[in-house]
PDB file of N, CA and C in Angstrom:
ATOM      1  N   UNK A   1      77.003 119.972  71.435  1.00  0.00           N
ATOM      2  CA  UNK A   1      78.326 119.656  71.956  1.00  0.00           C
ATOM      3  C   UNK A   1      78.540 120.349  73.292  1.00  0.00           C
ATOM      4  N   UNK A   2      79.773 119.928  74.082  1.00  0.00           N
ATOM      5  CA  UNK A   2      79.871 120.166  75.577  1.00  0.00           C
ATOM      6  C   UNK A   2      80.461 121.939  75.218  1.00  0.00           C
ATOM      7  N   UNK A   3      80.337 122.612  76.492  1.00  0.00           N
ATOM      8  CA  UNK A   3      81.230 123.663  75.832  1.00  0.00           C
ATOM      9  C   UNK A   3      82.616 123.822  76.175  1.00  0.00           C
ATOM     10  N   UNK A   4      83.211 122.057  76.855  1.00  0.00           N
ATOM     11  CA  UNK A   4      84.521 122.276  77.425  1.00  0.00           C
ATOM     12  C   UNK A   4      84.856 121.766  76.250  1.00  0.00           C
ATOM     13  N   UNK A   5      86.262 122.311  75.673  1.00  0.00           N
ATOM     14  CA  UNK A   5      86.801 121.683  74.662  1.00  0.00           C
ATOM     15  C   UNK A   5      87.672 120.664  74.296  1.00  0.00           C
ATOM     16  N   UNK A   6      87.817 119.568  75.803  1.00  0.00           N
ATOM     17  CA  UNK A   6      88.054 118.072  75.834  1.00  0.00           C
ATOM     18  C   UNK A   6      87.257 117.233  75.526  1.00  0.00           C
ATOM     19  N   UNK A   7      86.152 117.870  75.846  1.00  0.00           N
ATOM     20  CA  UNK A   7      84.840 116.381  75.482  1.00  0.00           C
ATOM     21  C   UNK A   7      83.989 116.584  74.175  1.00  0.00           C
ATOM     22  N   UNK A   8      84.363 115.446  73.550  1.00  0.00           N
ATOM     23  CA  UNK A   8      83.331 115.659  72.222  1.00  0.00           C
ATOM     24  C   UNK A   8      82.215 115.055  72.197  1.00  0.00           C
ATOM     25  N   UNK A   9      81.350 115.000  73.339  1.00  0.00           N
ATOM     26  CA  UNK A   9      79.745 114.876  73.591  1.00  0.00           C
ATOM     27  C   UNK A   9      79.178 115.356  74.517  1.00  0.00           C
ATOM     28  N   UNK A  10      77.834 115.707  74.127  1.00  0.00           N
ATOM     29  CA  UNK A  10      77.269 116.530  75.163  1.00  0.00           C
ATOM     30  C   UNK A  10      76.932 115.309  76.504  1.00  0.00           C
ATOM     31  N   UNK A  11      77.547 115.857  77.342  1.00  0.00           N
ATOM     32  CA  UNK A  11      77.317 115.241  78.495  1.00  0.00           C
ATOM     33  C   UNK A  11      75.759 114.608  78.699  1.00  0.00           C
ATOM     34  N   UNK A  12      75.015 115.543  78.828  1.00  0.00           N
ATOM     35  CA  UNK A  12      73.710 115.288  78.690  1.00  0.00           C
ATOM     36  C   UNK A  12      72.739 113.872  77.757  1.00  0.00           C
ATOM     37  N   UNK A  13      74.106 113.691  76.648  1.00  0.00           N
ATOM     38  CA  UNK A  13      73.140 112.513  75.693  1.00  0.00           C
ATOM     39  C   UNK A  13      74.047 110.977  76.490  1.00  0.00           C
ATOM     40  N   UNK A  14      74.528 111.231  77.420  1.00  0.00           N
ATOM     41  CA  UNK A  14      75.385 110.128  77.939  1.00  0.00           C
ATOM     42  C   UNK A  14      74.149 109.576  79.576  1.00  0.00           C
ATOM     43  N   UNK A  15      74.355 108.253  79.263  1.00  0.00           N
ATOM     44  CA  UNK A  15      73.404 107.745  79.886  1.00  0.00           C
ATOM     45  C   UNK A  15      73.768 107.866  81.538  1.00  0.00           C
ATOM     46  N   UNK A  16      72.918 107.637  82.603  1.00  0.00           N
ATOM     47  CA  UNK A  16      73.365 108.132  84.121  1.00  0.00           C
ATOM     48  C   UNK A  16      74.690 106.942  84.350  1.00  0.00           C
ATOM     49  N   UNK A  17      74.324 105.721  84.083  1.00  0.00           N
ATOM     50  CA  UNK A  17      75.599 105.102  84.096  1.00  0.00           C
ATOM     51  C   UNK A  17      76.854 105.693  83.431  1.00  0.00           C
ATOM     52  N   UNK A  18      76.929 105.986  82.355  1.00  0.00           N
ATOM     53  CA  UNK A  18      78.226 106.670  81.896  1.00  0.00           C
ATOM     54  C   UNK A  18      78.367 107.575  82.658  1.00  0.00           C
ATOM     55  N   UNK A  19      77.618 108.561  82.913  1.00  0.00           N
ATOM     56  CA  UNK A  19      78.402 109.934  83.711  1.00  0.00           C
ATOM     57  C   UNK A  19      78.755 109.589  84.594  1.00  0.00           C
ATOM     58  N   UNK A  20      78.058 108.630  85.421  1.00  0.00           N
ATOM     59  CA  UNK A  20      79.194 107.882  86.294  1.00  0.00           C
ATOM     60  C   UNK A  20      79.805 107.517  86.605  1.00  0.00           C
ATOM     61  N   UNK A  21      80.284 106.799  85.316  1.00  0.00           N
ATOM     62  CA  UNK A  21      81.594 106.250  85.366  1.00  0.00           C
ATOM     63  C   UNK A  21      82.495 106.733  84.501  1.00  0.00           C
ATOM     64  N   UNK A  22      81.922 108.179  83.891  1.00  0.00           N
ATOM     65  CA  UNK A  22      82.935 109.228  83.457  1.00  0.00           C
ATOM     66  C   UNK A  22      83.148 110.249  84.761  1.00  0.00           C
ATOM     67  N   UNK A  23      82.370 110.278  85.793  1.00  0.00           N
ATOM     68  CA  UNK A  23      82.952 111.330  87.255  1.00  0.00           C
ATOM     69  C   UNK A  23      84.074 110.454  87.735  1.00  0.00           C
ATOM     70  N   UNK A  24      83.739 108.907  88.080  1.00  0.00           N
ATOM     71  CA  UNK A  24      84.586 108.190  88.688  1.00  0.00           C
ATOM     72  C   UNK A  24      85.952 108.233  87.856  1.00  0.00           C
ATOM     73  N   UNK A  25      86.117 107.804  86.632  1.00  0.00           N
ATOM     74  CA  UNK A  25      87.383 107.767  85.964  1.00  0.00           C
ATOM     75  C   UNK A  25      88.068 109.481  85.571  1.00  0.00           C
ATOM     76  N   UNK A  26      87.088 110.693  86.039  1.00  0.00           N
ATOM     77  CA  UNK A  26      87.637 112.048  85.945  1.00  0.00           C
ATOM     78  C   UNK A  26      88.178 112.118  87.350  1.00  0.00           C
ATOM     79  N   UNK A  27      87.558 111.720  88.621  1.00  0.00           N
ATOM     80  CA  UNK A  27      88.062 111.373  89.825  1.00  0.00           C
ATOM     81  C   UNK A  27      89.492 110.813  90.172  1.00  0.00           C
ATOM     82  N   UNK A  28      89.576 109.326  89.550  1.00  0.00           N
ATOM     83  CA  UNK A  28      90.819 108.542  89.809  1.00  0.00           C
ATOM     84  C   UNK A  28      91.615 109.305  88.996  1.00  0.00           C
ATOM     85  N   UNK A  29      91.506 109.783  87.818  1.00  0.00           N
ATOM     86  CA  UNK A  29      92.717 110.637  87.230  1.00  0.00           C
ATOM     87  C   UNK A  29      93.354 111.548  88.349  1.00  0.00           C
ATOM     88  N   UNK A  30      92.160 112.363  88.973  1.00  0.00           N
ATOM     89  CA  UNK A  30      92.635 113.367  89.986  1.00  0.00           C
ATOM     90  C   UNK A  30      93.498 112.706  91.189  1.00  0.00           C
ATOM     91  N   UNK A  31      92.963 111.817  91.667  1.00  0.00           N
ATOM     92  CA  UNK A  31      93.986 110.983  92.547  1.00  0.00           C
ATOM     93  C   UNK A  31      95.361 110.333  92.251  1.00  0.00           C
ATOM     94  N   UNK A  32      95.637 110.271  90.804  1.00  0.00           N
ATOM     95  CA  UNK A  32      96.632 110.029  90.750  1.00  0.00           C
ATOM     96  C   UNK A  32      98.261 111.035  90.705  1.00  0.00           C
ATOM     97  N   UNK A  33      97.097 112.097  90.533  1.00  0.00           N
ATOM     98  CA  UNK A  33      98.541 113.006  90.845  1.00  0.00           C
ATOM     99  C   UNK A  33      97.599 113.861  91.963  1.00  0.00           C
ATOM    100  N   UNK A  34      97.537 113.591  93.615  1.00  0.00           N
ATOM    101  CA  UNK A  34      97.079 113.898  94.418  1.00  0.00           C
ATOM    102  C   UNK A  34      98.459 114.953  94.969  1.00  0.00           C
ATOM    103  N   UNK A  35      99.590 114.265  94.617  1.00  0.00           N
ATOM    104  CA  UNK A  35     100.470 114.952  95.117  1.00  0.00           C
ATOM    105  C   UNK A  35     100.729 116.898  94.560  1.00  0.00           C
ATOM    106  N   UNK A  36      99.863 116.816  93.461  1.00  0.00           N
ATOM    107  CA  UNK A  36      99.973 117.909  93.074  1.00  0.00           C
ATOM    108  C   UNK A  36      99.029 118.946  93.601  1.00  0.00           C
ATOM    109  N   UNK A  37      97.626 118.630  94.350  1.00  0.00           N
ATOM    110  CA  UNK A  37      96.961 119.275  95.072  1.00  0.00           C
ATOM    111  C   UNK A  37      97.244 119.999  96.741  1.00  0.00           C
ATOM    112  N   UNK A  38      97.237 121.138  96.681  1.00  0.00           N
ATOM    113  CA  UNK A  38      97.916 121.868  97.623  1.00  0.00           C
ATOM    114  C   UNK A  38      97.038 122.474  98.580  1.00  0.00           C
ATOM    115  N   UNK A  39      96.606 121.983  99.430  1.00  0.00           N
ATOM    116  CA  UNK A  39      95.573 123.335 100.587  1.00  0.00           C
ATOM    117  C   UNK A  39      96.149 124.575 101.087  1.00  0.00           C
ATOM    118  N   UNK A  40      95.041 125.250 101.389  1.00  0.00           N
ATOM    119  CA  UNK A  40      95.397 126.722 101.814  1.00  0.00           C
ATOM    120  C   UNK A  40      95.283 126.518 103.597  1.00  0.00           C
ATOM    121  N   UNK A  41      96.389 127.449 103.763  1.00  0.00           N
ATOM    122  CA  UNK A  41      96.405 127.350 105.920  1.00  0.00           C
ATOM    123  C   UNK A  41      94.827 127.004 105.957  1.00  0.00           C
ATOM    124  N   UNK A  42      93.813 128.117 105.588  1.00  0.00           N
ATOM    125  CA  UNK A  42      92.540 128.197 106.163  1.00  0.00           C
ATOM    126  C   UNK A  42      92.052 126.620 105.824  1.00  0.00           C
ATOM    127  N   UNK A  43      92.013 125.946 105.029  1.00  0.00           N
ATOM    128  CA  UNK A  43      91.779 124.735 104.960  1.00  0.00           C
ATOM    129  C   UNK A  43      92.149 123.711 105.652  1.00  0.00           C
ATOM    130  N   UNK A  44      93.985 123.689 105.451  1.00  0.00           N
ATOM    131  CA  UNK A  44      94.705 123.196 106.592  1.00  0.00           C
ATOM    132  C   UNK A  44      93.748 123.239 107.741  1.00  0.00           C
ATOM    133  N   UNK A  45      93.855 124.369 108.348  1.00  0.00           N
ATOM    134  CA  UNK A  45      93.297 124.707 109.605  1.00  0.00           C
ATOM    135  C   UNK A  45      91.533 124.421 110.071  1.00  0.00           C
ATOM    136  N   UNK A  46      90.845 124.455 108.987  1.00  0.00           N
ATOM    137  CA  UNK A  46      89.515 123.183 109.123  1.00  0.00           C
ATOM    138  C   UNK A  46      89.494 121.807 109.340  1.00  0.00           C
ATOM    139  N   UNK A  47      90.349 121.188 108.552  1.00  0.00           N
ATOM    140  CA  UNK A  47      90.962 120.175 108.692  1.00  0.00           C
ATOM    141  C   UNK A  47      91.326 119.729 110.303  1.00  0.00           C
ATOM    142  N   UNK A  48      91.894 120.186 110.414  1.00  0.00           N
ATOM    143  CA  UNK A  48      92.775 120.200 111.726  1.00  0.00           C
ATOM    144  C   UNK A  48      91.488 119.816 112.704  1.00  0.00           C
ATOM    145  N   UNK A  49      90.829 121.144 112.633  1.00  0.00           N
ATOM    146  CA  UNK A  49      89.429 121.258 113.441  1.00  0.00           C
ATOM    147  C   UNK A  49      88.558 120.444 113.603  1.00  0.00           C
ATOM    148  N   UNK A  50      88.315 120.086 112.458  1.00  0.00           N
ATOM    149  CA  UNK A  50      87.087 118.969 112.305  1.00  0.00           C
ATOM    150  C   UNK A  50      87.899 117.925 112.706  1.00  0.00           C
ATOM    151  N   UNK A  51      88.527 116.945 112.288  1.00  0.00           N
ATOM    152  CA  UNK A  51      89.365 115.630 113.162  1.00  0.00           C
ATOM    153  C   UNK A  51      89.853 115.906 114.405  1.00  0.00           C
ATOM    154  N   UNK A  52      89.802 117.072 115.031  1.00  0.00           N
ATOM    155  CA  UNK A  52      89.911 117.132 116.587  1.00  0.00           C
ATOM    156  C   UNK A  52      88.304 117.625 117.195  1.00  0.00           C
ATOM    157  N   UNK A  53      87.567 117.762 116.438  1.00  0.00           N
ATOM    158  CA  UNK A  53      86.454 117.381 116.908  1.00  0.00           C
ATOM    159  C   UNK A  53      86.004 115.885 117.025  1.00  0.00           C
ATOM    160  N   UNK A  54      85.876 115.305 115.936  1.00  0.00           N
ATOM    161  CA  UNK A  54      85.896 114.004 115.636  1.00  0.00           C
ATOM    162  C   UNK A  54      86.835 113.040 116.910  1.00  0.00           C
ATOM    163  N   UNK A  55      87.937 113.442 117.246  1.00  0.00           N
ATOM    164  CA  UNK A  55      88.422 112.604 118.114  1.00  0.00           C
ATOM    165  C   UNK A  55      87.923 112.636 119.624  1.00  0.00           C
ATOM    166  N   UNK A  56      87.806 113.907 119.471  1.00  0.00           N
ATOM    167  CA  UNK A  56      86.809 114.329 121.104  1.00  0.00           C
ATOM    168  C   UNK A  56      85.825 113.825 120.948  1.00  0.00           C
ATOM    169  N   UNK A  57      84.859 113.458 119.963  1.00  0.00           N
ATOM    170  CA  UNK A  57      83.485 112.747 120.448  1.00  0.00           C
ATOM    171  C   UNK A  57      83.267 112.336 118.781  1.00  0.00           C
ATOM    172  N   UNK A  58      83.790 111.245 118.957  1.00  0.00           N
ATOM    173  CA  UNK A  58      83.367 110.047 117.572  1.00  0.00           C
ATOM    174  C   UNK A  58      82.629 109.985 117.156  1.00  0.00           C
ATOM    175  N   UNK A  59      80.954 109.866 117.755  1.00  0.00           N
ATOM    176  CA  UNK A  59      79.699 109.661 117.729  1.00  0.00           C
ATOM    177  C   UNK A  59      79.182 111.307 117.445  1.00  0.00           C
ATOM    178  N   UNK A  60      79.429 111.812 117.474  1.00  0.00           N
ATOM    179  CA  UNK A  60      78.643 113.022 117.429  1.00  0.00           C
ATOM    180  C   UNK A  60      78.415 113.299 116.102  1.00  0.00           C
ATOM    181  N   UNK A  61      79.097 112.983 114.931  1.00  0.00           N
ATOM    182  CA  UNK A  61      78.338 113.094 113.449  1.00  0.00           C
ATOM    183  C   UNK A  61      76.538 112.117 113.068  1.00  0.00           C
ATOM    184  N   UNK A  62      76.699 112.922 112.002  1.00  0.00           N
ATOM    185  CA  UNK A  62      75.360 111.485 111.397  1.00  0.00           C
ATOM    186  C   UNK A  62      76.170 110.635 110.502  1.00  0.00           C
ATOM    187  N   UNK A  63      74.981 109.276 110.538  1.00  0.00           N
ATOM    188  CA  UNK A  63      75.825 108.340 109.237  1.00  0.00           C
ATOM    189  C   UNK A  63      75.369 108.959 108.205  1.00  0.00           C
ATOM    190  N   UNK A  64      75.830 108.002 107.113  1.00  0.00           N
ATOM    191  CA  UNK A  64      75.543 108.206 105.982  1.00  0.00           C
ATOM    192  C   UNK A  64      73.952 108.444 105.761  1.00  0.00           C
ATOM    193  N   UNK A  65      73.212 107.056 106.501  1.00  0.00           N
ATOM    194  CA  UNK A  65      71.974 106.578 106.268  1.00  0.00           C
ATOM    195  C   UNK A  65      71.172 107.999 106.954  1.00  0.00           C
ATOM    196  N   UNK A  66      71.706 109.090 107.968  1.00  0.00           N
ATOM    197  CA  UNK A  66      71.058 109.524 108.337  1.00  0.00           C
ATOM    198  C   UNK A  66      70.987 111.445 107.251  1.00  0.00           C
ATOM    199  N   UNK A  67      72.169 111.274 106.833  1.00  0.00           N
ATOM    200  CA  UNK A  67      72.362 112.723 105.810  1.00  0.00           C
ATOM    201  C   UNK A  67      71.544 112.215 104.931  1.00  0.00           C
ATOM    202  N   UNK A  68      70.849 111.119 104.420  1.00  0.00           N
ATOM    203  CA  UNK A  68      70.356 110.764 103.318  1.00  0.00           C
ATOM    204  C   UNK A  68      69.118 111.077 103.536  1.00  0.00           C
ATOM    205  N   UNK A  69      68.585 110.260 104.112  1.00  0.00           N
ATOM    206  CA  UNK A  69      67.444 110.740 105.190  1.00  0.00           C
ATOM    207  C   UNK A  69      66.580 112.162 105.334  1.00  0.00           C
ATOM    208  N   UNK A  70      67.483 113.152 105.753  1.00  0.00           N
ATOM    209  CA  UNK A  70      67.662 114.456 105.726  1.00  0.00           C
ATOM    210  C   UNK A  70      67.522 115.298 104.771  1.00  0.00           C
ATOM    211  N   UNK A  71      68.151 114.835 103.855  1.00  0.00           N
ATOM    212  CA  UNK A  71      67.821 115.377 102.208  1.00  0.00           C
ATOM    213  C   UNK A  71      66.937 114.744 100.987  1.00  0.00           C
ATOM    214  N   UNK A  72      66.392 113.851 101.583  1.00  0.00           N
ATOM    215  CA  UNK A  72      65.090 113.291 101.197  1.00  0.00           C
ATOM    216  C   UNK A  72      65.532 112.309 100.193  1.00  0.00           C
ATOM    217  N   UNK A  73      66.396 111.767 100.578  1.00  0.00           N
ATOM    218  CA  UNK A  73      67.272 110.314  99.437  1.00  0.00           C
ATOM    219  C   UNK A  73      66.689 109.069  99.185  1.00  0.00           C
ATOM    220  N   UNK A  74      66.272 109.044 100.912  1.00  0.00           N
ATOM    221  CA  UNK A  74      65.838 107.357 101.325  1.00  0.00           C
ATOM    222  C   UNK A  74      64.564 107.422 101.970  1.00  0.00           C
TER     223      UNK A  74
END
């Protein structure tokens, strides 16, 4: 058994599709009360940072295809 005491199966005997679509539906729960999630200034203030980087030079990240790449995905 899991050792959180909401779930009554071990995560592990659940197939890669289910955990997937037990992250995704543990996910959308979280989004639905998004309003209840609160950042800290220092976060705030990354935030801030990174999308004013981003606006100064658009292009300067990698895509997706290329972080994948990178970490040996694709």
């Amino acid at each position: 058994m899991s050792n959180h005491p909401l779930l009554k199966v071990e995560i592990s005997q659940l197939s890669i599709a289910e955990r997937i679509q037990l992250a995704e539906d543990l996910w959308d729960s979280i989004l639905e009360r998004q309003d209840e999630l609160t950042l800290t200034d220092a976060q705030k203030q990354e935030l801030d940072r990174r999308l004013e980087n981003y606006q100064q030079e658009p292009t300067s990240g990698s895509t997706w295809e290329e972080v994948k790449q990178r970490l040996g995905f694709s």
